[in-house]
PDB file of N, CA and C in Angstrom:
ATOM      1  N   UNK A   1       0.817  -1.192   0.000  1.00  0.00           N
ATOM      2  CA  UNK A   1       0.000   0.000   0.000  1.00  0.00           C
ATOM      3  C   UNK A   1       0.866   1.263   0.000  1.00  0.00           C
ATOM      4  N   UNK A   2       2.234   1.550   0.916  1.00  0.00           N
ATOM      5  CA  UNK A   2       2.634   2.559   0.630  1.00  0.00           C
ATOM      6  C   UNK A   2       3.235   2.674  -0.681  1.00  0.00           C
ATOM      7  N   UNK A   3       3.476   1.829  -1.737  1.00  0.00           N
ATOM      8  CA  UNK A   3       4.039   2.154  -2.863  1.00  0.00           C
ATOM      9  C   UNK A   3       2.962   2.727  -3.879  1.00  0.00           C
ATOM     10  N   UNK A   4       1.736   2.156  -3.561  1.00  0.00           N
ATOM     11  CA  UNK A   4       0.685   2.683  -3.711  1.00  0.00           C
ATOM     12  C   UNK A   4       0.414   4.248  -3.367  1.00  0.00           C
ATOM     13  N   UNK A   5       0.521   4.632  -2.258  1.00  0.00           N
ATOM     14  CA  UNK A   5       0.770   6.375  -2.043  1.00  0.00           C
ATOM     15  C   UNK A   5       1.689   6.896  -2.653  1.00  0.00           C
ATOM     16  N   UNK A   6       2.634   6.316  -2.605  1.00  0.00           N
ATOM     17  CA  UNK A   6       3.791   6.978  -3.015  1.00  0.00           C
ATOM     18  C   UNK A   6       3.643   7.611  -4.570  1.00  0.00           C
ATOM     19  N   UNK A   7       3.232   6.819  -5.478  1.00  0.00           N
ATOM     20  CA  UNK A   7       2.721   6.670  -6.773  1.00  0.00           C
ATOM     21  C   UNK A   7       1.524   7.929  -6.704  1.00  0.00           C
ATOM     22  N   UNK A   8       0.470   7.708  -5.654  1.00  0.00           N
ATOM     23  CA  UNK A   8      -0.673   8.899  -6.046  1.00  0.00           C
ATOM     24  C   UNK A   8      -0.348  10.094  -5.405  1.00  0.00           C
ATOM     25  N   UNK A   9       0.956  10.430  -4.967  1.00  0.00           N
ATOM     26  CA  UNK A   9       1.002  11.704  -3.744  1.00  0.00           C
ATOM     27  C   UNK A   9       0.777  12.794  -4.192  1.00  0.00           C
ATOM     28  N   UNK A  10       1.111  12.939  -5.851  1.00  0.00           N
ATOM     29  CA  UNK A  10       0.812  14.346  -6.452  1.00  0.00           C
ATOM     30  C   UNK A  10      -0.929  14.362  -6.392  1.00  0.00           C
ATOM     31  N   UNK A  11      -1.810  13.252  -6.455  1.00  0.00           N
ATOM     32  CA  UNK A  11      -3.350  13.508  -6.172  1.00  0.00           C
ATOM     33  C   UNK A  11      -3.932  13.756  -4.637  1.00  0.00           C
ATOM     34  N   UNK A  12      -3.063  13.020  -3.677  1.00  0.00           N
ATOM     35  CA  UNK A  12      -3.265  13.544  -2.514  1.00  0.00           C
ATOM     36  C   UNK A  12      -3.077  14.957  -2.324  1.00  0.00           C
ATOM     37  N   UNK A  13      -1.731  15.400  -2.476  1.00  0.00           N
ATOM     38  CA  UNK A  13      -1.847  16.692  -2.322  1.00  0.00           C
ATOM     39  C   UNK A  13      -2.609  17.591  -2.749  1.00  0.00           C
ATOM     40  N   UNK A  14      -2.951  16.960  -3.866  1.00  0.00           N
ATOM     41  CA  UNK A  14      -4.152  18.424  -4.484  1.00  0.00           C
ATOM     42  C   UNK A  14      -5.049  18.133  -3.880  1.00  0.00           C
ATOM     43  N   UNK A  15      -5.762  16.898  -2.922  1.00  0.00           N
ATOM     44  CA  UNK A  15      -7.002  16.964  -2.190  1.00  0.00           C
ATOM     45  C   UNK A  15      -6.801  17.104  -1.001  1.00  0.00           C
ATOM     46  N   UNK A  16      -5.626  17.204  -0.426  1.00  0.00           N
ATOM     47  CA  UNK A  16      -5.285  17.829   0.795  1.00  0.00           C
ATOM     48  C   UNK A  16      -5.267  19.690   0.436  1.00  0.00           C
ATOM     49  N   UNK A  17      -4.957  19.752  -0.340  1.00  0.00           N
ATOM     50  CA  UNK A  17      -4.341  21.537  -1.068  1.00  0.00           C
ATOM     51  C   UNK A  17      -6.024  22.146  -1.354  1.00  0.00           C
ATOM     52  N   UNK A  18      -6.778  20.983  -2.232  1.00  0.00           N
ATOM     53  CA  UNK A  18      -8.604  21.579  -2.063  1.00  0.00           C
ATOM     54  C   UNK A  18      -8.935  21.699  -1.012  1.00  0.00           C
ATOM     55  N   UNK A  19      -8.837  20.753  -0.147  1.00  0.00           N
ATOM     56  CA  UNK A  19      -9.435  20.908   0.884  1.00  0.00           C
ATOM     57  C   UNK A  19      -9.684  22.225   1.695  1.00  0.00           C
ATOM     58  N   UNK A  20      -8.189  22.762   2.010  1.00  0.00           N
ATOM     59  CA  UNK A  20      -7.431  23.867   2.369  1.00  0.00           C
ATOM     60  C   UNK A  20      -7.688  24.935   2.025  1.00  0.00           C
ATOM     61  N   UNK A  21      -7.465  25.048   1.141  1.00  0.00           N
ATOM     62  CA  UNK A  21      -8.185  26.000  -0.048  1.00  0.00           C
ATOM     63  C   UNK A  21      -9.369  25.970  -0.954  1.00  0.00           C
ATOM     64  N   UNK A  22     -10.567  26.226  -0.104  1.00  0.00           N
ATOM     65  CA  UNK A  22     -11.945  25.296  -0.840  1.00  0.00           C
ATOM     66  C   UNK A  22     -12.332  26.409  -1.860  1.00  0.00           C
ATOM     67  N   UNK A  23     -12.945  25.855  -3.075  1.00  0.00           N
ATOM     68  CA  UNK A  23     -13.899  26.795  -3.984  1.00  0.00           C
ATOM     69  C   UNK A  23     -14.484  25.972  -4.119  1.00  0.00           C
ATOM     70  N   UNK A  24     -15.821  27.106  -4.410  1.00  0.00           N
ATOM     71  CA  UNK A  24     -17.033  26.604  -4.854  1.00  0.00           C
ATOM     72  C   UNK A  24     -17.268  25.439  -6.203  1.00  0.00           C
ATOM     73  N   UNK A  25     -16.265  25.309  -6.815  1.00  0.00           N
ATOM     74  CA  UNK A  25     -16.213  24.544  -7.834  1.00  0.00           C
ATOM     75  C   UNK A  25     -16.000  23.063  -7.715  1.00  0.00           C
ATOM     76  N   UNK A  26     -14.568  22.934  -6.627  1.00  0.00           N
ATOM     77  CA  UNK A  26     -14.165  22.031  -6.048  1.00  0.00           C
ATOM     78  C   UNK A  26     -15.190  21.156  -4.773  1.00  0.00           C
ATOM     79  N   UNK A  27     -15.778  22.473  -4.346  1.00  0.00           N
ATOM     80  CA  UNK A  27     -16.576  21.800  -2.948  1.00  0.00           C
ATOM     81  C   UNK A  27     -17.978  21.248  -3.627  1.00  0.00           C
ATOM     82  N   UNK A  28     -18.395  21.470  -5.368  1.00  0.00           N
ATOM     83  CA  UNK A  28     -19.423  21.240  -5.956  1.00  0.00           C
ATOM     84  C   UNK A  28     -19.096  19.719  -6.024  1.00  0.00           C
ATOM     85  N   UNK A  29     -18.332  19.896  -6.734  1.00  0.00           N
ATOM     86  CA  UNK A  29     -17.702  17.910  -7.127  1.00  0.00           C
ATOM     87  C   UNK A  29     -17.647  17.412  -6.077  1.00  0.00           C
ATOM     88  N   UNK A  30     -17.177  17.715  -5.213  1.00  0.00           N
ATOM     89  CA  UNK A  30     -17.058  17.161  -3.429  1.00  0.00           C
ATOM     90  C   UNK A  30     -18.300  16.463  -3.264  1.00  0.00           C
ATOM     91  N   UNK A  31     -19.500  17.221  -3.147  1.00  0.00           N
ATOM     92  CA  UNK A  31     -20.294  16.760  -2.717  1.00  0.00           C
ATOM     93  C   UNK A  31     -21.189  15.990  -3.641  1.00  0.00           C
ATOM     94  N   UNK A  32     -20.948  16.129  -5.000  1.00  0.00           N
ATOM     95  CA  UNK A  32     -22.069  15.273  -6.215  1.00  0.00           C
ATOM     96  C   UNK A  32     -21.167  13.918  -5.686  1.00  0.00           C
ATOM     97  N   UNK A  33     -19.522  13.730  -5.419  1.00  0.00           N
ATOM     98  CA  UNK A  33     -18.949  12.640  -5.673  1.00  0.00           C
ATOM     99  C   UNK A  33     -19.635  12.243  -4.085  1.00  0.00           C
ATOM    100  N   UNK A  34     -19.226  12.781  -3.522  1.00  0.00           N
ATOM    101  CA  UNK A  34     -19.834  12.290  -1.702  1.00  0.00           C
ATOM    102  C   UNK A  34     -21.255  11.539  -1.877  1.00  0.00           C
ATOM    103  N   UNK A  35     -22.575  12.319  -2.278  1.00  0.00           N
ATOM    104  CA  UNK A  35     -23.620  11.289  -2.561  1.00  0.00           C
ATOM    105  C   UNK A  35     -23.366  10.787  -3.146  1.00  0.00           C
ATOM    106  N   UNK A  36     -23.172  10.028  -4.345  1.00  0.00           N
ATOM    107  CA  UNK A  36     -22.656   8.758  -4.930  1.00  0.00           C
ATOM    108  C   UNK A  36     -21.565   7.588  -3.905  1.00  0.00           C
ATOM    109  N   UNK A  37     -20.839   8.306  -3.249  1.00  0.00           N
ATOM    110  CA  UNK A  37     -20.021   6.848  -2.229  1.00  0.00           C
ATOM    111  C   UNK A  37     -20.710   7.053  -0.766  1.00  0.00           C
ATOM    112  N   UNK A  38     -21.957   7.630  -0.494  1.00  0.00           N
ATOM    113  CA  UNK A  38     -23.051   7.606   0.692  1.00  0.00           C
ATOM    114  C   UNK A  38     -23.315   6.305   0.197  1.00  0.00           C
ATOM    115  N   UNK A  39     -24.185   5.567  -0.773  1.00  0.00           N
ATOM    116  CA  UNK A  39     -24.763   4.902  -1.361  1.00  0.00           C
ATOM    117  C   UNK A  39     -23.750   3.393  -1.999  1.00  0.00           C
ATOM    118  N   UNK A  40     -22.463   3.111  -1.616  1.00  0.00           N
ATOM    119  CA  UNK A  40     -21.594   2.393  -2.120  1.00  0.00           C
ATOM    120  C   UNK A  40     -21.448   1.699  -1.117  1.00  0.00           C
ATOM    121  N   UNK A  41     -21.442   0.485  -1.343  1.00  0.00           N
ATOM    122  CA  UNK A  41     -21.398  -0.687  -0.379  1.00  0.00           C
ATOM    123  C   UNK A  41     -20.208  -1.007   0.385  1.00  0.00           C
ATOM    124  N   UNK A  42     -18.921  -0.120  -0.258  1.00  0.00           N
ATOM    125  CA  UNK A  42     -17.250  -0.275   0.052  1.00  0.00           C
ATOM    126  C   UNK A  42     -17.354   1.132   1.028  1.00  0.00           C
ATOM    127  N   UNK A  43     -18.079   1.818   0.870  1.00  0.00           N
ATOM    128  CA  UNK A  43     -17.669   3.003   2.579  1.00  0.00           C
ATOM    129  C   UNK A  43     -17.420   2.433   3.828  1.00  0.00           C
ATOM    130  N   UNK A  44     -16.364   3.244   3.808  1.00  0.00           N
ATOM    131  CA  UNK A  44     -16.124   2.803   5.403  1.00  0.00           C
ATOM    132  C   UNK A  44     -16.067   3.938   6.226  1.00  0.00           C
ATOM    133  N   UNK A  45     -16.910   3.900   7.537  1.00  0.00           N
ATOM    134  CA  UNK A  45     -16.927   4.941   8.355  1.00  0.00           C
ATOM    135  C   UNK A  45     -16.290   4.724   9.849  1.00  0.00           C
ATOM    136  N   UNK A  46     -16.565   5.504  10.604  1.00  0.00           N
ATOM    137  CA  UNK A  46     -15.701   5.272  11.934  1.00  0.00           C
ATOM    138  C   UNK A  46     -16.108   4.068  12.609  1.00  0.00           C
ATOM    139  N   UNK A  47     -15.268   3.570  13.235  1.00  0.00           N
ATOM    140  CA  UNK A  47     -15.106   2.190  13.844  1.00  0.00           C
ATOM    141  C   UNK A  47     -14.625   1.118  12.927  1.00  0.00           C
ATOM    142  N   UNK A  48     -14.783   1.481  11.524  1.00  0.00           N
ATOM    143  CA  UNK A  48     -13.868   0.152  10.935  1.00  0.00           C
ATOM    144  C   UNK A  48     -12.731   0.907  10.432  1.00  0.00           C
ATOM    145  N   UNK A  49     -11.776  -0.672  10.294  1.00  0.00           N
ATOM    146  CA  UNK A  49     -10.444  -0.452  10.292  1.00  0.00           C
ATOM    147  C   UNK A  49      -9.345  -0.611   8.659  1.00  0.00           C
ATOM    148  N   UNK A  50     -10.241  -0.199   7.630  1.00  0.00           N
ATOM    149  CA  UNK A  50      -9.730  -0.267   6.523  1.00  0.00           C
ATOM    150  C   UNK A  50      -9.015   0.515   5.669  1.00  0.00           C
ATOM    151  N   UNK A  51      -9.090   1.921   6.809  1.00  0.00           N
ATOM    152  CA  UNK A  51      -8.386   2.978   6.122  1.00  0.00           C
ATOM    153  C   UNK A  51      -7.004   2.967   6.038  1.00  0.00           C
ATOM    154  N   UNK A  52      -5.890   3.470   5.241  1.00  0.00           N
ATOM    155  CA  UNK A  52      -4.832   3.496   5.751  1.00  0.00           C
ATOM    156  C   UNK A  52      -4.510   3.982   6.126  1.00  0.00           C
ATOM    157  N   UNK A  53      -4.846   5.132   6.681  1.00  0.00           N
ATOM    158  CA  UNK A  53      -4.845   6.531   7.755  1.00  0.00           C
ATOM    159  C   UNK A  53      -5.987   5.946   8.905  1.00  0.00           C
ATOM    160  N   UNK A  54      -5.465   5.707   9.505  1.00  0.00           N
ATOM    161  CA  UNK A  54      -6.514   5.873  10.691  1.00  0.00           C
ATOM    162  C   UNK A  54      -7.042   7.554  11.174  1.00  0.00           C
ATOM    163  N   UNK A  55      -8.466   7.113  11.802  1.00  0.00           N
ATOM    164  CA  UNK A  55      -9.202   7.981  11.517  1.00  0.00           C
ATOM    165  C   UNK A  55      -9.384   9.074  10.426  1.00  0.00           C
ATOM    166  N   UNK A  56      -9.353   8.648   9.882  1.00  0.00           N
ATOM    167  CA  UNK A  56      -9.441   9.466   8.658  1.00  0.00           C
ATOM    168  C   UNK A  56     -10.763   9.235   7.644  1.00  0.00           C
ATOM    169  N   UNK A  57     -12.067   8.683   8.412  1.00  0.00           N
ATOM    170  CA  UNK A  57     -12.861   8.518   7.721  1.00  0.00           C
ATOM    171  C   UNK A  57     -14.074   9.344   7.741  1.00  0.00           C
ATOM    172  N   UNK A  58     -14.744   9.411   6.906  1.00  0.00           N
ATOM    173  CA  UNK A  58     -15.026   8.265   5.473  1.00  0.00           C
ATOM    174  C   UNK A  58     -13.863   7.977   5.301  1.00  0.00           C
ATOM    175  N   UNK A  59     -13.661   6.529   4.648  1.00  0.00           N
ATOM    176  CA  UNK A  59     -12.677   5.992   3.364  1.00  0.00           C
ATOM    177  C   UNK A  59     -13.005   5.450   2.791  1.00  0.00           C
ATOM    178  N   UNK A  60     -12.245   5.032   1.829  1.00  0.00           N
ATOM    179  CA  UNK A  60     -12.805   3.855   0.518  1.00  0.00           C
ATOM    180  C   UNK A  60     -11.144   2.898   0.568  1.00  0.00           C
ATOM    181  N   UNK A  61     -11.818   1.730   1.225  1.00  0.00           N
ATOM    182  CA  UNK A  61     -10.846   0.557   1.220  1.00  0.00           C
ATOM    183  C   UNK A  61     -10.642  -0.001  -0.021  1.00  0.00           C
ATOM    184  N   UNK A  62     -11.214   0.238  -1.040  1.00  0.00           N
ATOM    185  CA  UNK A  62     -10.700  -0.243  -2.246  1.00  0.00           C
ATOM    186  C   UNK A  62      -9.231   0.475  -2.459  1.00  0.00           C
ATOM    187  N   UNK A  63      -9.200   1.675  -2.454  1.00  0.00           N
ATOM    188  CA  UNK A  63      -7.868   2.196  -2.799  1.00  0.00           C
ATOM    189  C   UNK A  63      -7.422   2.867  -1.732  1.00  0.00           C
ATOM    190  N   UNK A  64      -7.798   2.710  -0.158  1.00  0.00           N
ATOM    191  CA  UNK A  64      -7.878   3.409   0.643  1.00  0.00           C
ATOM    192  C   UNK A  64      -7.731   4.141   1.091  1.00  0.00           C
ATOM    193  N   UNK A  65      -8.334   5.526   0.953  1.00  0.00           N
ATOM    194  CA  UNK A  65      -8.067   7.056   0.239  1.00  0.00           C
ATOM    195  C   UNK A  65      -9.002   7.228   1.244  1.00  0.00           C
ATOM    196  N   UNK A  66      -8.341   8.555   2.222  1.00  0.00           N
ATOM    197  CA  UNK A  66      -9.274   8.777   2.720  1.00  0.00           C
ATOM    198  C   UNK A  66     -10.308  10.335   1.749  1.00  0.00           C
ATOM    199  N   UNK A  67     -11.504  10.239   1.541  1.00  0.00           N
ATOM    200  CA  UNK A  67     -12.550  10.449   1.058  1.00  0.00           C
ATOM    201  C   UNK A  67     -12.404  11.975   1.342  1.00  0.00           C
ATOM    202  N   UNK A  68     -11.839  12.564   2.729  1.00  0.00           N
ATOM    203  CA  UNK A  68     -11.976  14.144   2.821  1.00  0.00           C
ATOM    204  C   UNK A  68     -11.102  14.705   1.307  1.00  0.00           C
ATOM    205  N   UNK A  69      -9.994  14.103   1.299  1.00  0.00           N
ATOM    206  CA  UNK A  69      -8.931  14.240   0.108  1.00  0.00           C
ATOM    207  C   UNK A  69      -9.070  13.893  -1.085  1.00  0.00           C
ATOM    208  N   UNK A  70      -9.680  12.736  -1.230  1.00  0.00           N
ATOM    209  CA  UNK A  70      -9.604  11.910  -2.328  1.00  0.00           C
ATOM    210  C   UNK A  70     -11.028  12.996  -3.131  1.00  0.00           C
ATOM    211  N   UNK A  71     -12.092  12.837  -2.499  1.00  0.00           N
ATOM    212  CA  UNK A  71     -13.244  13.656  -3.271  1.00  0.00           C
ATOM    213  C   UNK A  71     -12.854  15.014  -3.985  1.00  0.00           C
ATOM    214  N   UNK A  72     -12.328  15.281  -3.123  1.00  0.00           N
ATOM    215  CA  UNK A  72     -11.266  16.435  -4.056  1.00  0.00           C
ATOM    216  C   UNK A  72     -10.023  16.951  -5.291  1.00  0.00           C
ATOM    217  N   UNK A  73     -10.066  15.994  -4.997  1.00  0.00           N
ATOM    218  CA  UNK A  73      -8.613  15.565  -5.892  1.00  0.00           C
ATOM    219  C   UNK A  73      -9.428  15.717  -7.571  1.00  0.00           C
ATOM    220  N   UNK A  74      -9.231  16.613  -8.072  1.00  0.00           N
ATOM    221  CA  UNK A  74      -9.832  16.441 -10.000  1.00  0.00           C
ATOM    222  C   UNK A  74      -9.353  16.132 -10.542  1.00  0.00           C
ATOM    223  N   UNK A  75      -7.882  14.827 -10.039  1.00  0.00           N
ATOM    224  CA  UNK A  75      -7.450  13.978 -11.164  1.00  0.00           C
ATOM    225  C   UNK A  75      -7.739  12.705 -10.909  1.00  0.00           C
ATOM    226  N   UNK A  76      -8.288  12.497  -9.364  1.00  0.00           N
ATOM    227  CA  UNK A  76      -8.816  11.031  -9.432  1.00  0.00           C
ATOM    228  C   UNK A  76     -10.020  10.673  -9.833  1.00  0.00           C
ATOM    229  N   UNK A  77     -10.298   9.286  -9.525  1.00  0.00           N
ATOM    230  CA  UNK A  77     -11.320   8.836 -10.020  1.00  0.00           C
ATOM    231  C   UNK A  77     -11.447   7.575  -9.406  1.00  0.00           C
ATOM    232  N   UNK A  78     -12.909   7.185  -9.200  1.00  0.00           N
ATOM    233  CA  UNK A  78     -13.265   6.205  -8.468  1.00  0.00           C
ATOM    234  C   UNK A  78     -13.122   4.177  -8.772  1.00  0.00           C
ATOM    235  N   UNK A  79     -12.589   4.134  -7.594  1.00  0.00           N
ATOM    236  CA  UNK A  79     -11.197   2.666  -8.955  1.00  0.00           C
ATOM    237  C   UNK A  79     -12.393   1.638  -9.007  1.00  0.00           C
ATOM    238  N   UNK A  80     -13.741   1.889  -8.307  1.00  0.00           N
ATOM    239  CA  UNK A  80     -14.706   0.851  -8.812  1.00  0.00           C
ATOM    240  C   UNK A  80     -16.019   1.466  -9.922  1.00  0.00           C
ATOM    241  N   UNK A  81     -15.346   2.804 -10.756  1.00  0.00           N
ATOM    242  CA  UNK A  81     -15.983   3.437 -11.441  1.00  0.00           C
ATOM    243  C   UNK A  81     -17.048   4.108 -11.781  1.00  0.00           C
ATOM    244  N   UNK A  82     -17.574   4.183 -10.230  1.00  0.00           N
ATOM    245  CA  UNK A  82     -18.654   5.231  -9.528  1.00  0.00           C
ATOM    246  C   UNK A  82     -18.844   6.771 -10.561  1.00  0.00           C
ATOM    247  N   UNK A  83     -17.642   7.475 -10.386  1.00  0.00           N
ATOM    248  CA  UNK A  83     -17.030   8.686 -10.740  1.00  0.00           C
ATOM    249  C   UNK A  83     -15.956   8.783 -11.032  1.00  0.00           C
ATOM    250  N   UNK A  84     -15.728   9.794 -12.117  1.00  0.00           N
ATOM    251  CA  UNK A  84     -14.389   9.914 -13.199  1.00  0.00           C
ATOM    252  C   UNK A  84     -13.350  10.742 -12.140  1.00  0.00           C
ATOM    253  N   UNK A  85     -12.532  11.260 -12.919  1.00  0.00           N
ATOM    254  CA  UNK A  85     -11.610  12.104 -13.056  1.00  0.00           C
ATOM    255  C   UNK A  85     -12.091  13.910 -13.842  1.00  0.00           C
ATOM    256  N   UNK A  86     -12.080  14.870 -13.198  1.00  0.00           N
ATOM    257  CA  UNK A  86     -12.535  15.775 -13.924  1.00  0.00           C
ATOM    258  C   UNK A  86     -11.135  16.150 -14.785  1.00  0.00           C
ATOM    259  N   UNK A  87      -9.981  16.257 -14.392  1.00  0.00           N
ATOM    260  CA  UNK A  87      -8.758  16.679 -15.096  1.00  0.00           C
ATOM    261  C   UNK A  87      -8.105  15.639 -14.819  1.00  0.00           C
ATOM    262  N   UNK A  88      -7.559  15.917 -16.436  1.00  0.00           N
ATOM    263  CA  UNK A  88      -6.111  14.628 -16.433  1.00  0.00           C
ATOM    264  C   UNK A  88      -4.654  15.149 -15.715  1.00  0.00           C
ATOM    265  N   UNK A  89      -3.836  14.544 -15.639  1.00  0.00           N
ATOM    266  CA  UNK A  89      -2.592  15.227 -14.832  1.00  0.00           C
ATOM    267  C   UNK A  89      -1.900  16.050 -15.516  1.00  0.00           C
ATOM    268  N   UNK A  90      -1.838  15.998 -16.856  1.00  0.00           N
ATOM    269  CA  UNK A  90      -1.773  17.032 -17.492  1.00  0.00           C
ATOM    270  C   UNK A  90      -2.575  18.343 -17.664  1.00  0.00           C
ATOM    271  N   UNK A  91      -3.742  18.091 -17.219  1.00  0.00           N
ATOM    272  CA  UNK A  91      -4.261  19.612 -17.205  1.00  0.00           C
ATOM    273  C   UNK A  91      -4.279  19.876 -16.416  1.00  0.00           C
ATOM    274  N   UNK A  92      -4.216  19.169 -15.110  1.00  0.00           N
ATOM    275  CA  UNK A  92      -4.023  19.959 -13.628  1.00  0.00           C
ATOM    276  C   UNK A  92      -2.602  20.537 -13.581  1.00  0.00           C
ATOM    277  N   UNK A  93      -1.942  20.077 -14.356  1.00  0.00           N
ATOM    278  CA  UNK A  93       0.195  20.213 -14.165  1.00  0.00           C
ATOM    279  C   UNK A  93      -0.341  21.905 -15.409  1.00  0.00           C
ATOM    280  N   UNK A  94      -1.254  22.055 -16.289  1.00  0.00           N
ATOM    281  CA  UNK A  94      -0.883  23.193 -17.306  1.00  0.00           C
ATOM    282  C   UNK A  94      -1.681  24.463 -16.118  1.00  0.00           C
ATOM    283  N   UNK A  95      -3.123  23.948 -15.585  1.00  0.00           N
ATOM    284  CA  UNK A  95      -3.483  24.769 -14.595  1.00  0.00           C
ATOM    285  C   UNK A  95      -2.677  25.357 -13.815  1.00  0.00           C
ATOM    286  N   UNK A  96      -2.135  24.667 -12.999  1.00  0.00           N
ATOM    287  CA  UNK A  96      -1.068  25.249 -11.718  1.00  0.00           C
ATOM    288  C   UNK A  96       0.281  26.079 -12.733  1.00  0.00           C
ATOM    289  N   UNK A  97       0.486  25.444 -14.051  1.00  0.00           N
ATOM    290  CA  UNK A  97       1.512  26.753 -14.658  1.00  0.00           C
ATOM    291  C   UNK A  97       1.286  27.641 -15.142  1.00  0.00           C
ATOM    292  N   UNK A  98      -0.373  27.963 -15.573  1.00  0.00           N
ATOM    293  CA  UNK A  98      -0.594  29.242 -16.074  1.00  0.00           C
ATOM    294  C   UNK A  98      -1.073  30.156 -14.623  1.00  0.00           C
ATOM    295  N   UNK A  99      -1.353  29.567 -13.333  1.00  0.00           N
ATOM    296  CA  UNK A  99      -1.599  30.439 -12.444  1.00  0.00           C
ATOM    297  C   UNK A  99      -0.007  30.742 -11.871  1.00  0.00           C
ATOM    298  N   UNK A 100       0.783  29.829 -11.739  1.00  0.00           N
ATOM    299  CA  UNK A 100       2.194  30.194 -11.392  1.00  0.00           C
ATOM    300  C   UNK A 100       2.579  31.013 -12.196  1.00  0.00           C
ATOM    301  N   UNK A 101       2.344  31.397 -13.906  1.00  0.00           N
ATOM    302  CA  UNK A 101       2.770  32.805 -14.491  1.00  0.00           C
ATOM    303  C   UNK A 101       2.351  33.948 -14.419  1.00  0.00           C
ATOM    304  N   UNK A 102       1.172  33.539 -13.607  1.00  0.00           N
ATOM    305  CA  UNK A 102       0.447  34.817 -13.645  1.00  0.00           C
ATOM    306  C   UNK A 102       0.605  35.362 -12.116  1.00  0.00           C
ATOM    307  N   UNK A 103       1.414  34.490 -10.917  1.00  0.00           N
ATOM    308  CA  UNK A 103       1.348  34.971 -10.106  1.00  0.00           C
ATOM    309  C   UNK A 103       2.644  35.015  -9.466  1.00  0.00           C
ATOM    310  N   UNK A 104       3.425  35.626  -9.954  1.00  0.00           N
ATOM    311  CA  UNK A 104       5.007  35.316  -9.668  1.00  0.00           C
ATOM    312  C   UNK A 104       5.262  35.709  -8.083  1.00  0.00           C
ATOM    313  N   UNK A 105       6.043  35.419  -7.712  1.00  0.00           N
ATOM    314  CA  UNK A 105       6.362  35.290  -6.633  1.00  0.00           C
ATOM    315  C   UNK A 105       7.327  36.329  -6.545  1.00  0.00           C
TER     316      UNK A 105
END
């Protein structure tokens, strides 16, 4: 499993980084994707032990993501095909460089 994180950390972070930084756009998908895994037979909520973060639930033990992050994330997508991906990693990687030119440091 951690080679497994290791591999998605650039999607964690952006659903740790949404989270953080919420818009209305992001917190829209949040919640269309949230009712859809209310209703999924693989949720896991507090007291079970499938997350790989403890306490960190909701999760989804299929890829075990915890759900505050993962719903956020607009390059993932749901690995039992619930819900897509809104951006590919390439358009999230061209997003973050046209706001990094426009916002120099």
């Amino acid at each position: 499993m951690l080679i497994k994180l290791w591999k998605d950390r650039n999607k964690i972070l952006e659903g740790v980084a949404n989270s953080v930084f919420k818009t209305e756009h992001v917190e829209e998908i949040h919640d269309h994707r949230m009712a859809i895994c209310q209703s999924c037979p693989f949720l896991q909520s507090k007291g079970q032990k499938n997350c790989v973060a403890p306490g960190t639930h909701p999760c989804c033990p299929q890829c075990g993501c915890s759900l505050k992050f993962k719903l956020r994330s607009l390059t993932s997508s749901c690995p039992e095909g619930y819900w897509d991906a809104v951006l590919t990693q390439d358009e999230e990687d061209a997003v973050k460089k046209s706001i990094d030119n426009q916002n120099p440091l």
